[in-house]
Protein backbone atom coordinates (compact mmCIF):
# COMPACT_ATOMS: atom_id res chain seq x y z
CA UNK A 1 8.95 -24.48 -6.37
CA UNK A 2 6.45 -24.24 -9.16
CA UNK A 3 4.78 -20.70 -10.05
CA UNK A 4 1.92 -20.63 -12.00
CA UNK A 5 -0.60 -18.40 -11.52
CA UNK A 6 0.94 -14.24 -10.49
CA UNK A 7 -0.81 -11.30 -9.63
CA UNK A 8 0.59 -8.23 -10.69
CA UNK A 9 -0.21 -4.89 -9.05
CA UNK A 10 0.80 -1.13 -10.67
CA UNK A 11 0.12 -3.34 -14.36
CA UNK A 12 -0.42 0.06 -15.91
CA UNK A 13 2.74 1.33 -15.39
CA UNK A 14 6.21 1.11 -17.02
CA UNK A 15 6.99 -1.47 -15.59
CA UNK A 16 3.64 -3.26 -15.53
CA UNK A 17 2.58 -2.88 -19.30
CA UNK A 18 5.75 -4.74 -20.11
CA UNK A 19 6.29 -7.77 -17.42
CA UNK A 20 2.27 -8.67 -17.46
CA UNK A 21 2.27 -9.88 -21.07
CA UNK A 22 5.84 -11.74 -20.86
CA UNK A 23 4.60 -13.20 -18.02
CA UNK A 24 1.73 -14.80 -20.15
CA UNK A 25 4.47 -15.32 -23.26
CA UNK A 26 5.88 -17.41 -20.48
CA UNK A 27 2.90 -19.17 -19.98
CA UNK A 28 1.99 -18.21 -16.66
CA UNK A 29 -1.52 -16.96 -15.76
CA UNK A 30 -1.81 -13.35 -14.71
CA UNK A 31 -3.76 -11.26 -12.94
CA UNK A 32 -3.78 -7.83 -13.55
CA UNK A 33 -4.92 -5.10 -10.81
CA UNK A 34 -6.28 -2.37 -12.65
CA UNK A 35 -6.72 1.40 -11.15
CA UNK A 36 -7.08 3.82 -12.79
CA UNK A 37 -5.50 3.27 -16.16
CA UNK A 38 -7.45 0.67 -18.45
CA UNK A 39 -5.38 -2.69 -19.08
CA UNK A 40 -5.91 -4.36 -22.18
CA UNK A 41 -3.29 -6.95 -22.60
CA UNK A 42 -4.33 -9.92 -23.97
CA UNK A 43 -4.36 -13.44 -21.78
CA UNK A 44 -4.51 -11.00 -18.62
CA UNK A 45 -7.54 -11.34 -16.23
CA UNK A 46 -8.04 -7.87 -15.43
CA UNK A 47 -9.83 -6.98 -12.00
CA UNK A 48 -10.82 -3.23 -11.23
CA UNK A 49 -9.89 -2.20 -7.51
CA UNK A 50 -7.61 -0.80 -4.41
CA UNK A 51 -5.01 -2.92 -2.84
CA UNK A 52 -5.68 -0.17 -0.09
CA UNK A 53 -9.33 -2.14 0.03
CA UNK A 54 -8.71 -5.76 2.56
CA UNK A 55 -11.35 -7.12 0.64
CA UNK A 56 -10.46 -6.40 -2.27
CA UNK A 57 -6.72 -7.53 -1.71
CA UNK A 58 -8.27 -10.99 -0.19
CA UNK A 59 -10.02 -11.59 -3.50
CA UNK A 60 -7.31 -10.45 -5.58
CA UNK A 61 -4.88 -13.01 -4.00
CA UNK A 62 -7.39 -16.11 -4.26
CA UNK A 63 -6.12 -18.58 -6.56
CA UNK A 64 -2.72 -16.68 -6.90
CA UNK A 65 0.64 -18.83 -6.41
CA UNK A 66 2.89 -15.29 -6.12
CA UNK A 67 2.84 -11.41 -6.23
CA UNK A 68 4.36 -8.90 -8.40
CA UNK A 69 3.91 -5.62 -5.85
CA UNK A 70 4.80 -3.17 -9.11
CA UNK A 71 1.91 -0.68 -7.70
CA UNK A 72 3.63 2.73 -6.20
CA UNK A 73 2.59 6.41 -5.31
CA UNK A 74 4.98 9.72 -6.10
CA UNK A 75 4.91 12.68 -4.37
CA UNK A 76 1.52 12.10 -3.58
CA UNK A 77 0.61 12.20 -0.07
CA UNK A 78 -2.64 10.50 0.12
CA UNK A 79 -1.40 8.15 -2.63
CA UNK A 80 1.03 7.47 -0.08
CA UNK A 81 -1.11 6.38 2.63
CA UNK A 82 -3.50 3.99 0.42
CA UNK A 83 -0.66 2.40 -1.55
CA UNK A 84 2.54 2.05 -0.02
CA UNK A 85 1.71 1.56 3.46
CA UNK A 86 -1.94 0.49 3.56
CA UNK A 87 -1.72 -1.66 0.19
CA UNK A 88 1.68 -3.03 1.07
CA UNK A 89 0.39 -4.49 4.64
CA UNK A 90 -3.07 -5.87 2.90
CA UNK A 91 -0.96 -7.88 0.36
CA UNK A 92 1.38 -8.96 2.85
CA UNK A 93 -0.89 -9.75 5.58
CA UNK A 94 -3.44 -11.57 3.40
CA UNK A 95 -0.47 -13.76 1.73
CA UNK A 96 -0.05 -14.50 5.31
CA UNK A 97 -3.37 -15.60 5.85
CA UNK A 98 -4.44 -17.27 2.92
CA UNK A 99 -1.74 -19.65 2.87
CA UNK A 100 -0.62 -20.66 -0.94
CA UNK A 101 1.36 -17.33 -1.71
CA UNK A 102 4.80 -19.20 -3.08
CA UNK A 103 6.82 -15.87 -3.47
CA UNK A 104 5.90 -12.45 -2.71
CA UNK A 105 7.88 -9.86 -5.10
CA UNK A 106 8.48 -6.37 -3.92
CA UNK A 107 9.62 -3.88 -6.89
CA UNK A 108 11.88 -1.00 -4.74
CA UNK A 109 14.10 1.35 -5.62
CA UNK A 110 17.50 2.93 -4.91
CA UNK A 111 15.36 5.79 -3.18
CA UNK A 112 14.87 3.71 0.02
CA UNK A 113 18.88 4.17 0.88
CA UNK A 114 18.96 7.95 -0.50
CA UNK A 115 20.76 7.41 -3.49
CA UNK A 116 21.99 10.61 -4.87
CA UNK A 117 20.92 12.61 -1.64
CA UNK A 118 23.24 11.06 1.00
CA UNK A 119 27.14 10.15 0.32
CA UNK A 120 27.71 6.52 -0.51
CA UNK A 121 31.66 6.17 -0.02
CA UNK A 122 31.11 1.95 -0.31
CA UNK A 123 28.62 -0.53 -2.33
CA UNK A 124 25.60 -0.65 -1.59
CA UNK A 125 24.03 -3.64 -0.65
CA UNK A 126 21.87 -5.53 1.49
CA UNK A 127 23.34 -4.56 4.25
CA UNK A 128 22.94 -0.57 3.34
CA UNK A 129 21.04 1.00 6.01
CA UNK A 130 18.17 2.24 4.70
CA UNK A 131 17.64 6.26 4.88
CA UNK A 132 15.37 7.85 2.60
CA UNK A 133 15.62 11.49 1.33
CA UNK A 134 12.96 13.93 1.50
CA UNK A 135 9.84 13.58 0.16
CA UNK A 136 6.94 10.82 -0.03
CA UNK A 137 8.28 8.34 -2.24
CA UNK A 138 11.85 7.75 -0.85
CA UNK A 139 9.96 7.12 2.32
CA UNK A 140 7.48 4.77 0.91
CA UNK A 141 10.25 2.39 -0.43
CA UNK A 142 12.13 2.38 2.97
CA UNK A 143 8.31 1.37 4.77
CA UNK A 144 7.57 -1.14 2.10
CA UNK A 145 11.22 -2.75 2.75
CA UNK A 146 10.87 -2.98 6.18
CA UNK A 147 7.30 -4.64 5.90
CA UNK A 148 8.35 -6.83 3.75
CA UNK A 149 11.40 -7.60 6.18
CA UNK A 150 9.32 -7.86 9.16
CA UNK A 151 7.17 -10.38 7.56
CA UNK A 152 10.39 -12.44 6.73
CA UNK A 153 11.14 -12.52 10.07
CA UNK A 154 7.90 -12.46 12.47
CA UNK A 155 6.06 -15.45 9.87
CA UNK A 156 8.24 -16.45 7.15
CA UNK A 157 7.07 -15.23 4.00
CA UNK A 158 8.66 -15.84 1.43
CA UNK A 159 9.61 -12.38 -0.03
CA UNK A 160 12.26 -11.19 -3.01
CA UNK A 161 13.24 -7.25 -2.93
CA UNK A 162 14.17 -5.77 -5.77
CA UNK A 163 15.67 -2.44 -5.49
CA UNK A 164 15.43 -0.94 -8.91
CA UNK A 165 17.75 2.56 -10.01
CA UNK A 166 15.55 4.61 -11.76
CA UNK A 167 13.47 3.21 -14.90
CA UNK A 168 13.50 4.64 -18.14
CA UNK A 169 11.03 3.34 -21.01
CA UNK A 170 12.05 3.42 -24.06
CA UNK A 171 15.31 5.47 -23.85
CA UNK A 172 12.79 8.33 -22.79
CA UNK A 173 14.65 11.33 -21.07
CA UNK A 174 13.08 12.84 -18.41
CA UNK A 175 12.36 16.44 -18.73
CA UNK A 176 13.19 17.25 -15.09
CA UNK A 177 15.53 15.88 -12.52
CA UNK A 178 15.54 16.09 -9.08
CA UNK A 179 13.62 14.96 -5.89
CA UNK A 180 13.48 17.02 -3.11
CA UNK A 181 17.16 18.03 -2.42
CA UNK A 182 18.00 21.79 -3.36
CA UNK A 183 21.69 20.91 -3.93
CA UNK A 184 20.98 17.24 -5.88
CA UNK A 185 17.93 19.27 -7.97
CA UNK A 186 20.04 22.24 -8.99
CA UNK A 187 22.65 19.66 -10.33
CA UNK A 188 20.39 17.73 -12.33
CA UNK A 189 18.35 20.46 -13.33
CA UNK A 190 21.68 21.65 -15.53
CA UNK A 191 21.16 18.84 -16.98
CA UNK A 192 17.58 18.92 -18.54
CA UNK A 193 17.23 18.46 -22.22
CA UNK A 194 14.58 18.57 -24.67
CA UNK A 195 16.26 15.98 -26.92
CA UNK A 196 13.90 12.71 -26.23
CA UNK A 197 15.61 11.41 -29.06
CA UNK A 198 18.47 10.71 -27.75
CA UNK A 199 20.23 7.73 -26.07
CA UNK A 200 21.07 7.57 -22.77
CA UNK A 201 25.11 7.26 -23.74
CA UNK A 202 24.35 10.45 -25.66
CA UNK A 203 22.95 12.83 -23.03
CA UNK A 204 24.96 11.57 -20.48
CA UNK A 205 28.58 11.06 -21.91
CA UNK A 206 30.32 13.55 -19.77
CA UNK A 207 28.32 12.37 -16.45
CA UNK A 208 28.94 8.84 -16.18
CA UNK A 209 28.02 9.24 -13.23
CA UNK A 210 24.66 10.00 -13.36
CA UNK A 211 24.21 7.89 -16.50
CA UNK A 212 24.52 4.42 -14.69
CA UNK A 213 22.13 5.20 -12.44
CA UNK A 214 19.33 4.45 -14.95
CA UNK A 215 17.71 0.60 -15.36
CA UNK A 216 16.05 0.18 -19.40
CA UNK A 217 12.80 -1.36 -18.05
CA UNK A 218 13.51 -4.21 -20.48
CA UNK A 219 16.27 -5.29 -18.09
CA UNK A 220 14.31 -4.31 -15.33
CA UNK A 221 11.52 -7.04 -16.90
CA UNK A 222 13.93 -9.42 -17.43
CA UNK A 223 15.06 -9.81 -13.77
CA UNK A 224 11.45 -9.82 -12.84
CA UNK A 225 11.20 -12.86 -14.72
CA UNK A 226 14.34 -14.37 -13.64
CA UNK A 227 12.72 -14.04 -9.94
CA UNK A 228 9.93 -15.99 -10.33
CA UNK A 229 10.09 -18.67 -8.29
CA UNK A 230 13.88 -18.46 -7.24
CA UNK A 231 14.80 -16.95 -4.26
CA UNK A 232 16.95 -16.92 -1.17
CA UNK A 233 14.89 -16.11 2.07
CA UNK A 234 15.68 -12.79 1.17
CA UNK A 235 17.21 -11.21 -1.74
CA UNK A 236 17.39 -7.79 -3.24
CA UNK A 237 19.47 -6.70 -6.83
CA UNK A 238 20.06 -3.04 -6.45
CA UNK A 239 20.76 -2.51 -10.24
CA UNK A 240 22.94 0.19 -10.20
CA UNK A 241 26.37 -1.75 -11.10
CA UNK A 242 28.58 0.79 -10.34
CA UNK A 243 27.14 1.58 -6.91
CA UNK A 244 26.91 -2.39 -6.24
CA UNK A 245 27.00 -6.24 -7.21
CA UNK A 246 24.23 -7.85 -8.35
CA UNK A 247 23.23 -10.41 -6.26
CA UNK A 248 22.14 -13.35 -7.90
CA UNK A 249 18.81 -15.13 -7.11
């Protein structure tokens, strides 16, 4: 399989900002969704629009060889709606129709099987049922899975899920932990720290178990890149390494 030519959705964000312009060191051609935030990355066609728009998804997708689905909504309810389920399906469906989409690459996270909420007494792995915990975005990643899934099955699309932990940038600490459990917030929330400064191995020396749980979204990149083009008919690396393997593409 030869990849050329990858559009890239949610380019603005952590993720995004750092996998659009290796993808272009790599000499691929990009294109770069752009929504709110202004993209600037050089060698990156840029166009402005919704993937919650058909249309707009259609024209995104024309000339494309694969997709980089990085685009996502938090708590966000509307956000929701328009990105995760409506902007999934419009990608998805219109890979489907168009024809030449090589590899369609869906950027999840440990969220979709409730990491942190719900006991995991065994690795997880492909086979993890998938149960989100409260809120918006959990949800989201468990709906975009099984789309993606269901288009595996019902046409044959050739899909890669990538279930991400959670991404830091930059060893940046978040300020505030927690997402929408009482029990899971209060424990994290013992944890919050004002020093930015420090490293990961720092903050979280007597928590191991909390510290793994973080992806550096250079590594995160990396098996981005890795991805292109390689795939099983279905494949997802849930990078948490003490929760479960990585599965090689």
């Amino acid at each position: 399989m030869r990849i050329k030519n990858v559009l890239v959705t949610g380019a603005s964000g952590k993720i995004g900002r750092n996998l659009a312009p290796a993808l272009v060191a790599k000499g691929y051609r990009v294109r770069a969704v752009q929504f709110h935030t202004p993209i600037t990355y050089e060698g990156v066609e840029v166009i402005k629009g919704s993937v919650s728009d058909r249309d707009f998804a259609r024209s995104a997708l024309e000339d494309m060889d694969a997709v980089c689905h990085l685009a996502t909504s938090k708590e966000d309810r509307d956000g929701f709606l328009d990105v995760s389920v409506r902007g999934t399906f419009n990608l998805l469906d219109e890979s489907r129709e168009c024809g030449h989409i090589k590899q369609f690459i869906l950027a999840s996270g440990d969220a979709s099987v409730g990491i942190f909420f719900y006991p995991h007494p065994y690795p997880i792995d492909e086979q993890t049922p998938l149960a989100a915990y409260p809120g918006y975005y959990a949800f989201s990643k468990v709906l975009e899975e099984t789309m993606c899934a269901q288009y595996i099955i019902q046409y044959s699309l050739p899909t890669t899920i990538l279930r991400f932990s959670w991404i830091q940038d930059e060893m940046v600490i978040p300020e505030k932990f927690g997402h929408g459990s009482a029990n899971s917030a209060d424990r994290m929330g013992r944890m919050q720290t004002s020093a930015r400064a420090l490293s990961f191995s720092e903050v979280f020396r007597d928590r191991a178990d909390i510290g793994w749980r973080f992806a550096r979204v250079m590594d995160v990149m990396g098996i981005l890149l890795v991805a292109q083009g390689r795939y099983k008919q279905r494949s997802i690396i849930a990078n948490s390494p003490k929760q479960s393997p990585n599965h090689s593409l």
